[in-house]
Protein backbone atom coordinates (compact mmCIF):
# COMPACT_ATOMS: atom_id res chain seq x y z
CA UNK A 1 50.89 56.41 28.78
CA UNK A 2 50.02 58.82 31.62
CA UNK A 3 46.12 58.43 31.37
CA UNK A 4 46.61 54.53 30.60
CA UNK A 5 47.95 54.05 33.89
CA UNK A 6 45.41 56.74 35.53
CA UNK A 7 42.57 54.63 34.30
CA UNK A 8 44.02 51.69 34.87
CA UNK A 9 44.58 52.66 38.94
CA UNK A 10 40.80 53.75 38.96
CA UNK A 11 39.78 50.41 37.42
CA UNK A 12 42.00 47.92 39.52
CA UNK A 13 41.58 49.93 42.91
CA UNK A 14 38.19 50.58 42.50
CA UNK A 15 34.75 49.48 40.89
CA UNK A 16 34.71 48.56 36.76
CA UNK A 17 31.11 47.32 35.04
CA UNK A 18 33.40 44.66 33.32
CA UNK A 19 35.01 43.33 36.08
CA UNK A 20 34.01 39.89 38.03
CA UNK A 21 35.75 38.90 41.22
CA UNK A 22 35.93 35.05 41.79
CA UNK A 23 37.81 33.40 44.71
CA UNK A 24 40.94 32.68 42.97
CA UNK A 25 40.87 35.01 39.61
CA UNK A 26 38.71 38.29 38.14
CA UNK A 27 37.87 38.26 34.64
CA UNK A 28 36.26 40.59 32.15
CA UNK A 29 33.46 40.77 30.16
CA UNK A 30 34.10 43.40 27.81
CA UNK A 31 33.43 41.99 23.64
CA UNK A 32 36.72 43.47 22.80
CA UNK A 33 38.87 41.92 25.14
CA UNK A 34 41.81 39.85 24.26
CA UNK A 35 42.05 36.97 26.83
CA UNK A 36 38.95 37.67 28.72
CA UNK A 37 41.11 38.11 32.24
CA UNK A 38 41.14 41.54 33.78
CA UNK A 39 45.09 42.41 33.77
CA UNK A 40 46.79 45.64 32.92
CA UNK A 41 48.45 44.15 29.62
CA UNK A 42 45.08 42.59 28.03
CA UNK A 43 42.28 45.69 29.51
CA UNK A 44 40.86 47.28 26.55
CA UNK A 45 40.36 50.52 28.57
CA UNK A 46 43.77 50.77 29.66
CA UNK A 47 45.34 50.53 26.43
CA UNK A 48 45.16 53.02 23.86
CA UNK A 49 46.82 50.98 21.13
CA UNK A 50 45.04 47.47 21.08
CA UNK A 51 44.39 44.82 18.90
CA UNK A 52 41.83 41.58 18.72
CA UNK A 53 39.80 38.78 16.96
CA UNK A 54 36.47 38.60 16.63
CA UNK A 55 34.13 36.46 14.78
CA UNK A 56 31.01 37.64 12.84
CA UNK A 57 28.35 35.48 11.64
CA UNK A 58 31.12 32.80 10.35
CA UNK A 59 33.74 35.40 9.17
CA UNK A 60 36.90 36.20 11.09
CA UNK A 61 38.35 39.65 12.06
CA UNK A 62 41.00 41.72 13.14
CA UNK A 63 40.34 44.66 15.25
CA UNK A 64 42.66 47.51 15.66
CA UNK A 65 42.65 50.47 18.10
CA UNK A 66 45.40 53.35 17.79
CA UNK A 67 45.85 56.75 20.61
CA UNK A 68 45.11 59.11 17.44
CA UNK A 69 41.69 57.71 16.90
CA UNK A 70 40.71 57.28 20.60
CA UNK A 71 38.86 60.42 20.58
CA UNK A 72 36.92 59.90 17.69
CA UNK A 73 34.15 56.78 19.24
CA UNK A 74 32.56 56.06 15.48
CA UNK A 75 36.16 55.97 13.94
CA UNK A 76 37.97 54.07 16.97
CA UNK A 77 38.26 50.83 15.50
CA UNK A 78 40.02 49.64 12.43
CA UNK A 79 38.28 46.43 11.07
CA UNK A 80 39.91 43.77 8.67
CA UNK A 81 38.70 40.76 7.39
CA UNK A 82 40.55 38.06 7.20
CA UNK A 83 40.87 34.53 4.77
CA UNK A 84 39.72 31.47 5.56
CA UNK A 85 42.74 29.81 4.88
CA UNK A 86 44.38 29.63 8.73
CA UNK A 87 47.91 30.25 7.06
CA UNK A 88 47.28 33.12 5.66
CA UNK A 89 45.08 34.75 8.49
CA UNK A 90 48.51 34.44 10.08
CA UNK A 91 50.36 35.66 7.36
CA UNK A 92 47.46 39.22 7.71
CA UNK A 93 47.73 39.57 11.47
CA UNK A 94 51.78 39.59 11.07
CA UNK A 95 51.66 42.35 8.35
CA UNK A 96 48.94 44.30 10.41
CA UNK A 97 50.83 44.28 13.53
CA UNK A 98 54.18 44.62 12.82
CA UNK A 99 55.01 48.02 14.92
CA UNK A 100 52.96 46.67 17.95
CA UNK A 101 54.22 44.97 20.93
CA UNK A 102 54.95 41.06 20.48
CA UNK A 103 52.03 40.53 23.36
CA UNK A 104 49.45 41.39 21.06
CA UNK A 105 50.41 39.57 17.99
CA UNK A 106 50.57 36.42 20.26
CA UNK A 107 47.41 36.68 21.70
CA UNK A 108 45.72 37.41 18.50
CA UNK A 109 47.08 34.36 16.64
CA UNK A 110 46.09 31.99 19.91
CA UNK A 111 42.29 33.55 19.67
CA UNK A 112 42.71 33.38 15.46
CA UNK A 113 43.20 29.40 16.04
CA UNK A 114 40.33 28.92 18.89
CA UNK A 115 37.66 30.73 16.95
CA UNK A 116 38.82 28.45 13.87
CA UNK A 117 38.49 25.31 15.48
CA UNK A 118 35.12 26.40 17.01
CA UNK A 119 33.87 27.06 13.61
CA UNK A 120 35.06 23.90 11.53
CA UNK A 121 33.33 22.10 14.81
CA UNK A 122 29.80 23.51 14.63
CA UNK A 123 30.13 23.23 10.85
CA UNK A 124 30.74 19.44 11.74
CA UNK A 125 27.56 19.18 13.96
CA UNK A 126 25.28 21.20 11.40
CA UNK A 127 26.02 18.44 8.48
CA UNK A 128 24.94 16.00 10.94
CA UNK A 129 21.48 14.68 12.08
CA UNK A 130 20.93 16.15 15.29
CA UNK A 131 18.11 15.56 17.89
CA UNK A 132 15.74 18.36 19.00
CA UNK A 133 14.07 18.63 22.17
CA UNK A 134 10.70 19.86 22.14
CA UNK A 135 9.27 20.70 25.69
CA UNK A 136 5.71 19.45 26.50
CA UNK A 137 4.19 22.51 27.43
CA UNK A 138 0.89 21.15 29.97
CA UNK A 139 -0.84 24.03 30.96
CA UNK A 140 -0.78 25.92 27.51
CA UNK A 141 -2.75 22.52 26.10
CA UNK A 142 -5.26 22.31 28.84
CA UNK A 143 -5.84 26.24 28.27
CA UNK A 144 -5.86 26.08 24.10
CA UNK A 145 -8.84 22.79 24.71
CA UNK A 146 -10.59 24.96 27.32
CA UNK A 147 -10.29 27.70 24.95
CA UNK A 148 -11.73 25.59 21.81
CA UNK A 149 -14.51 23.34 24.25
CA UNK A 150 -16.10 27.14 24.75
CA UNK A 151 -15.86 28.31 21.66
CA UNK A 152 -17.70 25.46 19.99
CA UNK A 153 -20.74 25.68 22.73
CA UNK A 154 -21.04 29.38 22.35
CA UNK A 155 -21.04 28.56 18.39
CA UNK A 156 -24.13 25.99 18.96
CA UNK A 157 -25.85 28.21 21.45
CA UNK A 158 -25.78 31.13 18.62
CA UNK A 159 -26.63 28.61 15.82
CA UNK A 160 -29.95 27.46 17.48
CA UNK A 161 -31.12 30.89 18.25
CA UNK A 162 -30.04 32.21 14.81
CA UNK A 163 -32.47 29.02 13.79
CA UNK A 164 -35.34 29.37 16.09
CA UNK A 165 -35.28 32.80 14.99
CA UNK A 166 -35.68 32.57 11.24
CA UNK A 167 -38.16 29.79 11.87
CA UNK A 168 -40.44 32.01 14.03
CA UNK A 169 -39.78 34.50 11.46
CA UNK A 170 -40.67 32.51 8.91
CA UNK A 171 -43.57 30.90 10.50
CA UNK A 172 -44.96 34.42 11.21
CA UNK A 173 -45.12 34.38 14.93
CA UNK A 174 -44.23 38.37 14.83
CA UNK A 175 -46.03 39.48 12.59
CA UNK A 176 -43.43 42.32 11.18
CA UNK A 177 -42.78 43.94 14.69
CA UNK A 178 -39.60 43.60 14.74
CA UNK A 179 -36.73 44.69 11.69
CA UNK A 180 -35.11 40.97 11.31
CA UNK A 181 -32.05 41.42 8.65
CA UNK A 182 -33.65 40.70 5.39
CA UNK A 183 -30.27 38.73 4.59
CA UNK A 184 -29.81 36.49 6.76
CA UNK A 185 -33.41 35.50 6.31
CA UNK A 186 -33.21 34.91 2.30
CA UNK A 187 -29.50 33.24 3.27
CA UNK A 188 -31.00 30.59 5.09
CA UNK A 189 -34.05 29.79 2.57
CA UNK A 190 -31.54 29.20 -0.21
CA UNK A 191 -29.65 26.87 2.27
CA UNK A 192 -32.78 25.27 3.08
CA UNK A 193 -33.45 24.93 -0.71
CA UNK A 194 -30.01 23.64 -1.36
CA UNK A 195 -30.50 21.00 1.02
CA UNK A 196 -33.89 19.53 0.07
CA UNK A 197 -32.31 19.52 -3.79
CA UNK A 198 -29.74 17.77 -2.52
CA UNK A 199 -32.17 15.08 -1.07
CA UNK A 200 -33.88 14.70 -4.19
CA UNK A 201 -31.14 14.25 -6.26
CA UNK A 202 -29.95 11.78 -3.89
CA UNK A 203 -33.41 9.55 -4.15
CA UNK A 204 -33.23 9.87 -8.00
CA UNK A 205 -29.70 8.16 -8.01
CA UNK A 206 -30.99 5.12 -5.64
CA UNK A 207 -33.62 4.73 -8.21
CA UNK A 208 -31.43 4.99 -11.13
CA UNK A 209 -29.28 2.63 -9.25
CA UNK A 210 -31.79 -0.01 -7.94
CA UNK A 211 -33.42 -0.45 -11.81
CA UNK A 212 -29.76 -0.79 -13.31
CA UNK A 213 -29.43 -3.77 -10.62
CA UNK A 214 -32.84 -5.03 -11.89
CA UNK A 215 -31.88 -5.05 -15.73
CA UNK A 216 -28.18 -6.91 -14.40
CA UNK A 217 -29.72 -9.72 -12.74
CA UNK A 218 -32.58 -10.38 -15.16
CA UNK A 219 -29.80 -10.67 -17.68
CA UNK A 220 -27.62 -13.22 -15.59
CA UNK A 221 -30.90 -15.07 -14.88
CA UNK A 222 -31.37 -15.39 -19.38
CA UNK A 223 -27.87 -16.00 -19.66
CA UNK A 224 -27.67 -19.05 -16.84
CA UNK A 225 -31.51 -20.29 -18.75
CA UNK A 226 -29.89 -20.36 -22.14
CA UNK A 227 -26.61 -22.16 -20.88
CA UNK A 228 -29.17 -25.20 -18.86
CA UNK A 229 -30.54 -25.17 -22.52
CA UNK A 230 -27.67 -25.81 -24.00
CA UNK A 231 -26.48 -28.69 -21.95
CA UNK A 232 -29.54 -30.62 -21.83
CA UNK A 233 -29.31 -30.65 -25.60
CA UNK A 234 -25.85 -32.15 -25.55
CA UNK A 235 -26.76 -34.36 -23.00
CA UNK A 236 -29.86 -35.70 -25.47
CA UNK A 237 -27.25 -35.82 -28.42
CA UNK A 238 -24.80 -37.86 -26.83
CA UNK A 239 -27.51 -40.56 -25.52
CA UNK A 240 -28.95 -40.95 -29.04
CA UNK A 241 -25.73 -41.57 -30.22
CA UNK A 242 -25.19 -45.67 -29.30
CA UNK A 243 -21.89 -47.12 -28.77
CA UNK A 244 -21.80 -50.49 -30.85
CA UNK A 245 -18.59 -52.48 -31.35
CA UNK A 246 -18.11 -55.13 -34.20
CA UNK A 247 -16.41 -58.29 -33.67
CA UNK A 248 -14.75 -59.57 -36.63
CA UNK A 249 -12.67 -62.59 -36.35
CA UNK A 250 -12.15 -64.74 -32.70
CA UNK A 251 -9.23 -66.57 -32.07
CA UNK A 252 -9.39 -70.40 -31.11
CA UNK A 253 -8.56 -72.01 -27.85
CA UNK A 254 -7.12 -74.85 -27.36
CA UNK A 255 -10.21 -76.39 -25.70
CA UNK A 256 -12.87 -75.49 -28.12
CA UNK A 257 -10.54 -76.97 -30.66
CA UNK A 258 -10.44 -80.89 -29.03
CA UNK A 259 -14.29 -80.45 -28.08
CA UNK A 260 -14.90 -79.87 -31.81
CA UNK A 261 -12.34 -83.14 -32.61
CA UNK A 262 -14.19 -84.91 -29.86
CA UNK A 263 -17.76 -84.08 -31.66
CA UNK A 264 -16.50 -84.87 -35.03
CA UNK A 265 -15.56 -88.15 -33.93
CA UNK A 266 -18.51 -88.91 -32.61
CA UNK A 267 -20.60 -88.02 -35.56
CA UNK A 268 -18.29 -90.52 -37.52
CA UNK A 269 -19.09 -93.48 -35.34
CA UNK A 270 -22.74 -92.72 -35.55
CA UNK A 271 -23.37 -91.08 -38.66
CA UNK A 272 -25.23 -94.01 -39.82
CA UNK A 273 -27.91 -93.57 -36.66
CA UNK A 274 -27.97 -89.69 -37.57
CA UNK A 275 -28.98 -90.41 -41.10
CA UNK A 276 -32.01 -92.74 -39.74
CA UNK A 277 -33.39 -89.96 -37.15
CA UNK A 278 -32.28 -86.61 -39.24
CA UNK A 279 -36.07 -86.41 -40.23
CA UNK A 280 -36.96 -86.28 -36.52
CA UNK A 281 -34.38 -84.12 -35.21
CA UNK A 282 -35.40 -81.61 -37.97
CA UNK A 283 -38.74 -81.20 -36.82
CA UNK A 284 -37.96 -80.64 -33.19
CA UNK A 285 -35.59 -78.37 -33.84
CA UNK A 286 -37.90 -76.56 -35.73
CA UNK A 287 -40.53 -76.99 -32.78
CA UNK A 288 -37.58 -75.72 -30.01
CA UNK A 289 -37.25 -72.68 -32.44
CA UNK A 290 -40.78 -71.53 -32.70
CA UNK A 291 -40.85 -72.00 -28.65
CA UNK A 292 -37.98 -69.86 -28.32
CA UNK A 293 -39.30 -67.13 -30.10
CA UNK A 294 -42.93 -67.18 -28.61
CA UNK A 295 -41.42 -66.96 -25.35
CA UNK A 296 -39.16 -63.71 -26.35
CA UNK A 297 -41.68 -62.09 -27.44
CA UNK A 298 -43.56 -62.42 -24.17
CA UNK A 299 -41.10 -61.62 -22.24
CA UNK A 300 -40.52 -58.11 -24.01
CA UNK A 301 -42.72 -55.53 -22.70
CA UNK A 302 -44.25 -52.44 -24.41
CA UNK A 303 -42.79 -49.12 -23.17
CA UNK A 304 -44.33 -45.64 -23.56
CA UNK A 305 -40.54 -44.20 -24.44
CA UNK A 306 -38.03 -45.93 -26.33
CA UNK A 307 -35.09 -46.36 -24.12
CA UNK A 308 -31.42 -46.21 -25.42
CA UNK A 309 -29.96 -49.53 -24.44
CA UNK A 310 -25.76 -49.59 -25.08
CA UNK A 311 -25.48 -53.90 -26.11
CA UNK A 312 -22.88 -55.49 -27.73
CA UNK A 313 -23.07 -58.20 -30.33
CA UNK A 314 -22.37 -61.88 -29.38
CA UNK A 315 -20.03 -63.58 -31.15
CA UNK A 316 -20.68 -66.35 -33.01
CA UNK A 317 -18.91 -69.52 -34.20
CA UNK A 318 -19.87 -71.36 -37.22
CA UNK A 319 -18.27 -74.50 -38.19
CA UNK A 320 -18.84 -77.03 -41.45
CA UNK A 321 -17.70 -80.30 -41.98
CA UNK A 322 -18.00 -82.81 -45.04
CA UNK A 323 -18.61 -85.75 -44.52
CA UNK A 324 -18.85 -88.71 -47.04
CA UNK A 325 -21.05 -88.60 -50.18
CA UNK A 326 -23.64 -91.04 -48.44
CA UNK A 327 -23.80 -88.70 -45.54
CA UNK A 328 -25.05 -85.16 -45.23
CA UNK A 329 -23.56 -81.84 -44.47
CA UNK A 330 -24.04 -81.67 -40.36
CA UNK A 331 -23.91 -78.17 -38.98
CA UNK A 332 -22.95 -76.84 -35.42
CA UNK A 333 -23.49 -73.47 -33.81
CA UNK A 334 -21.96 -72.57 -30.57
């Protein structure tokens, strides 16, 4: 207790590494503190027997420090983890300290339940989606472009002599003066070689390409001839092919049925006259017939191709009626 309080007079009265004077309160910056303030009760230089929490990569523990080990620096402090479960971390730190002063058993199990709720909060923040800030760094871009802009000159500059080089070389300009690297020489035929084979290979398959197009559209151009064929011969089929319609029976009208009672009376009344001029009326009949058909054949011309005319047939009425024995059977066409 004698050299706790000697130290402790040295360290209040005069100058400590850990200690930082503010205008209202000093505080300490010593890792094993308790509180953090610089007091007599919670100094960790001034106290031989000491106790406190500290956390370690996400595990919790308890720090002891007794007067027999204080000589002994790599066997000073007694380390103990402790659980997870905040009840019984208590339930450790009050078997652990049960000979020590009520002070430190306080303080420990205030610092046990700020580093616990510390923990369970960045836990929190890690499962969620969080925002990172990237800083735009200016000057490091503008020197990594300078940086590349030179490189790739430098790299043409060395190309084209490497080139010009090998071309006078292969030309002959020196005529085996100077000792070229036989390598780089043969390096750059075979490249040269590569690249003309490349050319050719290229030609061959616009060839092969443009005579495959060739064979395609000749094709289309038989197919689209054979389908014309085709549909002209349809076309010829269904003109040869001449709609004709029948008529069977009519039926009567009204009107054509009193004109034909109207005629029949007539012929009646005069059947007598009829009987007297039949002779004639045969002959000019006959006559108007052979007329008829001289003038219808004039009137149809030759043509060098028969044409398909689509006609129907007329219909046409024929009616008989008997008269008495003394006259003769009249007949009328309509």
């Amino acid at each position: 207790m004698q050299s706790d309080d000697i130290t402790w007079s040295i360290i209040n009265k005069t100058f400590c590494s850990f200690k930082i004077q503010t205008k209202s309160q000093r505080f300490c910056r010593n890792e094993f503190n308790l509180t953090g303030l610089c007091s007599r009760s919670s100094c960790p230089l001034a106290n031989t027997q000491y106790a406190t929490i500290r956390e370690e990569q996400g595990i919790i523990y308890l720090y002891m420090r007794t007067a027999e080990r204080a000589f002994f620096p790599a066997r000073q402090w007694e380390k103990v983890k402790l659980s997870r479960n905040f009840v019984k971390a208590l339930q450790q730190i009050d078997e652990n300290l049960v000979f020590w002063k009520k002070y430190f058993r306080q303080k420990c199990r205030q610092r046990l339940l700020k580093i616990t709720q510390y923990l369970t909060r960045m836990r929190n923040l890690k499962l969620r989606r969080q925002k990172k800030l990237i800083p735009i760094r200016r000057k490091i871009d503008l020197r990594i472009k300078r940086r590349e802009e030179k490189a790739l000159i430098a790299a043409r500059i060395d190309n084209a002599i490497e080139k010009q080089l090998l071309q006078r070389l292969k030309d002959g300009t020196y005529e085996r003066i100077y000792n070229f690297p036989q390598e780089a020489f043969n390096v750059r035929l075979e490249d040269e070689e590569e690249e003309e084979s490349d050319i050719e290979e290229e030609e061959v398959d616009e060839k092969l390409e443009e005579v495959e197009t060739d064979e395609d559209v000749e094709q289309q151009l038989e197919k689209e001839v054979m389908k014309e064929e085709r549909r002209q011969e349809m076309d010829s089929d269904d003109e040869s092919e001449v709609e004709r319609e029948f008529v069977v029976d009519f039926e009567e009208s009204d009107d054509e049925e009193m004109d034909l009672e109207d005629a029949a009376d007539k012929l009646a009344l005069t059947s007598e006259e009829e009987e007297e001029d039949s002779g004639d009326v045969d002959k000019e009949s006959n006559e108007d017939l052979s007329e008829f058909s001289l003038k219808r054949k004039k009137s149809v011309k030759p043509s060098r191709a028969p044409k398909v005319v689509k006609h129907r047939s007329k219909a046409r009425l024929e009616v008989e009626y008997e008269e008495p024995e003394t006259s003769d059977k009249v007949k009328i066409t309509s």
